[in-house]
Protein backbone atom coordinates (compact mmCIF):
# COMPACT_ATOMS: atom_id res chain seq x y z
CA UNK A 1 -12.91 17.92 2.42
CA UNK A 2 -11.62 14.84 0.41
CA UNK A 3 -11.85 11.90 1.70
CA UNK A 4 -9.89 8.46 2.01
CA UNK A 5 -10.69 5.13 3.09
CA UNK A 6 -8.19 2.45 4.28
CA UNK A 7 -8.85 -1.11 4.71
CA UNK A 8 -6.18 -3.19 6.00
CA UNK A 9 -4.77 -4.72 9.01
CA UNK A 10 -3.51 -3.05 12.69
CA UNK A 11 -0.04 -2.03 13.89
CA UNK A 12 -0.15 -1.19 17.57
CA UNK A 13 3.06 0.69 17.47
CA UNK A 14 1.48 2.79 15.01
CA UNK A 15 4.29 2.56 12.30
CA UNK A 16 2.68 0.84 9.67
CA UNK A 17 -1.40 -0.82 8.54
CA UNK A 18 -4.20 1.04 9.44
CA UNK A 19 -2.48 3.47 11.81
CA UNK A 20 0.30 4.68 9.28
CA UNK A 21 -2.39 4.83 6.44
CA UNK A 22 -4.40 7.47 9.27
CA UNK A 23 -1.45 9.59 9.92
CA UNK A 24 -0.46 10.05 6.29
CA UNK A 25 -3.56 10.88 4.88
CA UNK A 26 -4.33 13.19 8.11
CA UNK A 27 -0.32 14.83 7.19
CA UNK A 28 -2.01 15.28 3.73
CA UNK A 29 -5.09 17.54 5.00
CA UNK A 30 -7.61 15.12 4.09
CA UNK A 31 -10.15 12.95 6.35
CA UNK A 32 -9.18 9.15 7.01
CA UNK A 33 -11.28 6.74 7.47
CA UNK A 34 -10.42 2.57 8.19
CA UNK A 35 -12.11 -0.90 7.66
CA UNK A 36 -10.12 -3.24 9.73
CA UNK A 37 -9.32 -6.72 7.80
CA UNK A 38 -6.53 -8.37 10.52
CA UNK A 39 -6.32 -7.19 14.28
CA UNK A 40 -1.85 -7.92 14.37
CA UNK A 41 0.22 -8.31 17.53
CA UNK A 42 3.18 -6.76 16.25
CA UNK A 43 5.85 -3.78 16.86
CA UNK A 44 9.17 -2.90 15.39
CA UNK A 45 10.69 -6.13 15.65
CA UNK A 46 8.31 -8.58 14.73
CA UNK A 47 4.81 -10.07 14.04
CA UNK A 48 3.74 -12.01 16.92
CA UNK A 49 0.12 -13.02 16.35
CA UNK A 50 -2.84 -12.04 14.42
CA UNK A 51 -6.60 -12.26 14.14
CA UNK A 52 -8.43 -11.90 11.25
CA UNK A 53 -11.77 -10.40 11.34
CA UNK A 54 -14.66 -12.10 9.84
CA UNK A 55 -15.69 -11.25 6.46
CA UNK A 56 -19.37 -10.49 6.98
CA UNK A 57 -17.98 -7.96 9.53
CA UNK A 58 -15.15 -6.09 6.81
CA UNK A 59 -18.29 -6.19 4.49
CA UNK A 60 -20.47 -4.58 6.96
CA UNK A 61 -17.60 -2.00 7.43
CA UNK A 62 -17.12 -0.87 4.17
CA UNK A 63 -20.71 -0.57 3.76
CA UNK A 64 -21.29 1.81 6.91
CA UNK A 65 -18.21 3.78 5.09
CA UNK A 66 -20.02 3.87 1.94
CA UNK A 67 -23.88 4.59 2.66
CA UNK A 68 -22.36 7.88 5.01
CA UNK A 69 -19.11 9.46 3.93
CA UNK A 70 -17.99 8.61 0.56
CA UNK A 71 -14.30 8.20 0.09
CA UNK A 72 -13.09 9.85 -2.49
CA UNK A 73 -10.20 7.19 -2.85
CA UNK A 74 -9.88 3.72 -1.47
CA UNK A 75 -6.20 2.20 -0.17
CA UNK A 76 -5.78 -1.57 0.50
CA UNK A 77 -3.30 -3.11 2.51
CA UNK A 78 -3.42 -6.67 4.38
CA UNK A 79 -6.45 -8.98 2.85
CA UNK A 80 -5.64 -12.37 4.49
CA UNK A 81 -6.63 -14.47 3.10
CA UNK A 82 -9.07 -15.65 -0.37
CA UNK A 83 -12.64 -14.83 1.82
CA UNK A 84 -11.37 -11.46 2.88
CA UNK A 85 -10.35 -10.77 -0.71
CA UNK A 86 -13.45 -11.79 -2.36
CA UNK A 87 -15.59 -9.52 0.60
CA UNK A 88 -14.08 -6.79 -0.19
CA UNK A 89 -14.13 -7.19 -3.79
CA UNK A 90 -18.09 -7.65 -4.02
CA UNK A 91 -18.33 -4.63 -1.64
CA UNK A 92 -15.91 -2.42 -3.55
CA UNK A 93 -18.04 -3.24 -6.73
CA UNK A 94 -21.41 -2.92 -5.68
CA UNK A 95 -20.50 0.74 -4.30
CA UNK A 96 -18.34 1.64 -7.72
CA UNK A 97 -15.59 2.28 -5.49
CA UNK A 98 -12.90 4.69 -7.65
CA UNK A 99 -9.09 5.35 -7.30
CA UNK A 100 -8.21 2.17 -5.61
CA UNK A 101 -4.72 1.74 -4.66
CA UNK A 102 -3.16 -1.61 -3.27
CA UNK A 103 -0.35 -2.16 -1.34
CA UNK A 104 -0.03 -6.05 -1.96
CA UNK A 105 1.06 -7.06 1.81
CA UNK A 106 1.95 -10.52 1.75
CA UNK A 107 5.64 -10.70 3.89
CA UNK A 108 6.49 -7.79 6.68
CA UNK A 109 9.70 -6.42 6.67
CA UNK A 110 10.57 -8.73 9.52
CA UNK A 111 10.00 -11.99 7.44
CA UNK A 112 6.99 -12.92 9.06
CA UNK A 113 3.70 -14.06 6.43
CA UNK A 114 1.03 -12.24 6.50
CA UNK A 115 -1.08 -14.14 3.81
CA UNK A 116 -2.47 -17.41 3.59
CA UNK A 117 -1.73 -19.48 0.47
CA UNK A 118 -4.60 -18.76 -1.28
CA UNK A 119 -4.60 -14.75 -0.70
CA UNK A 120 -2.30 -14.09 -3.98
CA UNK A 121 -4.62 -15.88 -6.77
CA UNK A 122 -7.41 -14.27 -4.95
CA UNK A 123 -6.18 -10.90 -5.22
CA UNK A 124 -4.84 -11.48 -8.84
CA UNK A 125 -8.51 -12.31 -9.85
CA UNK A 126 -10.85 -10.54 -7.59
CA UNK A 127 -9.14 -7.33 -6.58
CA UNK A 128 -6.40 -6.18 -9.14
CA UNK A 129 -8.96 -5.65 -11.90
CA UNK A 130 -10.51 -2.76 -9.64
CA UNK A 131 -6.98 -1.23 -9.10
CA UNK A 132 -5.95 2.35 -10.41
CA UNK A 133 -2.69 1.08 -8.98
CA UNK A 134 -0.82 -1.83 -7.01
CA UNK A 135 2.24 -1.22 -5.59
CA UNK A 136 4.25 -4.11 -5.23
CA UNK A 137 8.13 -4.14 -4.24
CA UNK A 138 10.69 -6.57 -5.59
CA UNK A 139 9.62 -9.56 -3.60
CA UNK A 140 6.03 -9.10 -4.15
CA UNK A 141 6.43 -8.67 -7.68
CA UNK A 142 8.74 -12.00 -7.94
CA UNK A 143 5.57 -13.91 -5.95
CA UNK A 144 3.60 -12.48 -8.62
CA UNK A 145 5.67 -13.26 -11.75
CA UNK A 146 6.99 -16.52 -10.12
CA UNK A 147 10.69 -15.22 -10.95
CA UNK A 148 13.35 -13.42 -8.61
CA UNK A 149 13.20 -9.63 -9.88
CA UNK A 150 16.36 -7.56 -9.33
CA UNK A 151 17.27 -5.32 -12.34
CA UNK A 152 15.68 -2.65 -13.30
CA UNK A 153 15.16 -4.74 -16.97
CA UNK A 154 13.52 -7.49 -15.15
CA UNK A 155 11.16 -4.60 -13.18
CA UNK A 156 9.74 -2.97 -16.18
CA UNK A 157 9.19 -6.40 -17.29
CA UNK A 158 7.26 -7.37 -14.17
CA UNK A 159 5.31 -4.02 -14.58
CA UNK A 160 3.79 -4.79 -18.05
CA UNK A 161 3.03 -8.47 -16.59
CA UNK A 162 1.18 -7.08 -13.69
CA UNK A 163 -0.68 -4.38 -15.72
CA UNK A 164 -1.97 -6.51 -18.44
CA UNK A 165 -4.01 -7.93 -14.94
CA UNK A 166 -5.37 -4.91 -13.72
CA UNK A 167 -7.31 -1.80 -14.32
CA UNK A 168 -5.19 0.61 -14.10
CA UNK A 169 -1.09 0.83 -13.36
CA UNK A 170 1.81 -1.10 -11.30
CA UNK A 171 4.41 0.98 -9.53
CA UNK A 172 7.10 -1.57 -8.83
CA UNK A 173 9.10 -0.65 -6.04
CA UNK A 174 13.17 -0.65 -6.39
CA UNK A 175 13.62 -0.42 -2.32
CA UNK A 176 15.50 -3.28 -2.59
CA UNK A 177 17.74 -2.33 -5.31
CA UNK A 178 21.06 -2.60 -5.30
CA UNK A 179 22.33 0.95 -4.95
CA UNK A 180 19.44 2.72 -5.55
CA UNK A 181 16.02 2.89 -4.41
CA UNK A 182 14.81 3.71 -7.98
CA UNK A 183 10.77 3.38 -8.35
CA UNK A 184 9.16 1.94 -11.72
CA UNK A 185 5.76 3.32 -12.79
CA UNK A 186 4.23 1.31 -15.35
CA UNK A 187 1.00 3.24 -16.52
CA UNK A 188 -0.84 3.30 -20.27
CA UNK A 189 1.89 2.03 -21.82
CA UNK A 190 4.15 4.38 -20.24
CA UNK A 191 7.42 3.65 -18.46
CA UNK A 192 7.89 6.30 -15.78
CA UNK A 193 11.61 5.94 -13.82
CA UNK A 194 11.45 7.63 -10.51
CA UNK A 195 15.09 7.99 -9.05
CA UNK A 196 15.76 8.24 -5.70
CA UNK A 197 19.08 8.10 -3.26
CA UNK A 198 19.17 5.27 -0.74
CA UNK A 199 19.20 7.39 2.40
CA UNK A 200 21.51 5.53 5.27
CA UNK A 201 18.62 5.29 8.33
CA UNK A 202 17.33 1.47 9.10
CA UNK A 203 13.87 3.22 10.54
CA UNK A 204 11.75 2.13 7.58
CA UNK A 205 8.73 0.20 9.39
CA UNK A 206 5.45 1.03 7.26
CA UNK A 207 7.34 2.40 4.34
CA UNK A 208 4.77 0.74 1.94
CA UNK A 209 1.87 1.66 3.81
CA UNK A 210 2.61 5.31 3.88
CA UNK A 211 3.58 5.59 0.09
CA UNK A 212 0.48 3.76 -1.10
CA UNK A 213 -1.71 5.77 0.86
CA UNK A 214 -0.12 9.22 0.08
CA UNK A 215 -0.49 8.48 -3.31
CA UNK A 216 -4.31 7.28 -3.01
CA UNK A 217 -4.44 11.22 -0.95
CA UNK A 218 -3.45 12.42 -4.53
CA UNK A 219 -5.73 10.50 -6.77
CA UNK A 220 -8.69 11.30 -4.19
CA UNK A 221 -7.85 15.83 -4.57
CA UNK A 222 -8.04 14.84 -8.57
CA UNK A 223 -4.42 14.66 -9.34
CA UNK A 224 -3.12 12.65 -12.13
CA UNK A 225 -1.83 8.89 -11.48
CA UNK A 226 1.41 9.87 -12.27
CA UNK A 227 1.85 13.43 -10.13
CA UNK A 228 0.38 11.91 -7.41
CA UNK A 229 3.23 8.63 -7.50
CA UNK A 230 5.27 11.69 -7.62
CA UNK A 231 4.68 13.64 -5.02
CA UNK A 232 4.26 10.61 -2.71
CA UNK A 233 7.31 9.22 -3.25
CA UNK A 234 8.44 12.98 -2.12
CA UNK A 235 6.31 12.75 1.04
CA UNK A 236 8.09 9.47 1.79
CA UNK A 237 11.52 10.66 1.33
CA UNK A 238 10.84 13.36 3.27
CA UNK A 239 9.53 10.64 6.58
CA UNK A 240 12.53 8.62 5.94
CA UNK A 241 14.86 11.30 5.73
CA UNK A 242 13.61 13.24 9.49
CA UNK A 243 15.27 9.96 11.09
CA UNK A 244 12.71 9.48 14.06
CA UNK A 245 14.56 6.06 15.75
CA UNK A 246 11.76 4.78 17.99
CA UNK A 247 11.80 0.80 19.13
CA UNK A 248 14.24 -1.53 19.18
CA UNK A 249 13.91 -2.87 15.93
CA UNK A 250 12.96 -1.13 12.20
CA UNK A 251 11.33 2.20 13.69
CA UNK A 252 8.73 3.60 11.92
CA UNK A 253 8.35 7.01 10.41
CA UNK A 254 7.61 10.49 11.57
CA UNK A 255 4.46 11.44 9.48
CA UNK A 256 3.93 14.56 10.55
CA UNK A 257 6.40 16.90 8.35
CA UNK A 258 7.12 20.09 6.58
CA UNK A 259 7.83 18.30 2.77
CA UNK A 260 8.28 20.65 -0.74
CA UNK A 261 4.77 18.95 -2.32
């Protein structure tokens, strides 16, 4: 059985970090496994305090993950902050970790931070040069190009700006686009358009999380960067489209699904 390892930060409600990364890779047939980075207070309307876990203890994580059941792929999510970064960095090196997908999560969809200050250099200079792929949407692609990003121009743009800093691609996500929610994959050289209709349903807590880590289910079973981005974005379509509405905010998704793959 393939096998994928998430390291990011907690969602009690289940709809999104660690617990979303678990159910999609387990609605994918493969085995999850999770380093925690940031225990979060949070549900579907808001982030309401958080904890983040020492660094010698994500290091020690990853390590146990490592030296007993290696994961064939590697999704990040939440790395809080520049120490966090640069642990998981030396520990993602020293075990030649492969197919490494982030989700750069710096702002949840409820406005709230979930990075300190120095979190973006550090993951610009410690973790994106071990990426297959990062996966940031409009506004994390704006933090990282210090411009506002919202034409499809200025995303394929943004793509070859972020690529030219990491090891592998950018899918830059068009969520946010006005009428569309039109994906970008930017990957050797290659501009790959994925269209999508906006589908009307406000329920879209862990969106990010469940993409990135359905795609990182792809790379790990030894499909290409771009079929996997593919099919993915076809899983997710799929979650959005069943229209669970749970919470009294932005509901997360139902991962469990029948989905053409």
């Amino acid at each position: 059985m393939k096998t994928v390892l998430s390291i990011a930060g907690t969602d009690p409600t289940g709809g999104a970090g660690i617990q979303a990364d678990l159910k999609t890779i387990e609605a994918h047939g493969l085995y999850g496994m999770a380093a925690i980075t940031v225990v979060i207070a949070q549900n579907t309307t808001g982030v309401f305090a958080m904890q983040a876990v020492p660094p010698e203890l994500v290091a020690k994580q990853i390590d146990c993950v490592f030296n007993d059941i290696r994961p064939d792929a590697v999704k990040l999510g939440m790395l809080y902050d520049a120490d966090i970064i640069h642990a998981v960095a030396d520990r993602l090196r020293a075990h030649h970790a492969k197919n490494v997908v982030l989700d750069p999560v710096m702002i949840s969809s409820s406005g709230h931070t979930l990075s300190k200050t120095d979190a973006m250099p550090a993951l610009e200079e410690q973790i994106f040069p071990l990426c297959t792929l990062v996966t940031p949407n409009l506004h994390e692609a704006a933090a990282f190009c210090g411009r506002s990003i919202q034409t499809r121009a200025e995303m394929e743009q943004a793509a070859q700006e972020i690529a030219a800093k990491t090891g592998g691609g950018v899918l830059v996500k068009g969520g946010h686009l006005a009428g569309s929610a039109d994906d970008l994959l930017y990957a050797d050289g290659q501009m790959h358009w994925l269209p999508a209709p906006r589908i009307d349903n406000p329920n879209t807590h862990g969106t990010g999380c469940t993409l990135s880590s359905a795609i990182a289910c792809g790379l790990a079973q030894g499909i290409s960067l771009p079929g996997s981005v593919k099919r993915a974005k076809r899983y997710l379509t799929a979650c959005i489209r069943f229209g669970l509405n749970l919470g009294h905010g932005s509901g997360p998704l139902q991962h469990k699904i029948e989905w053409d793959e």
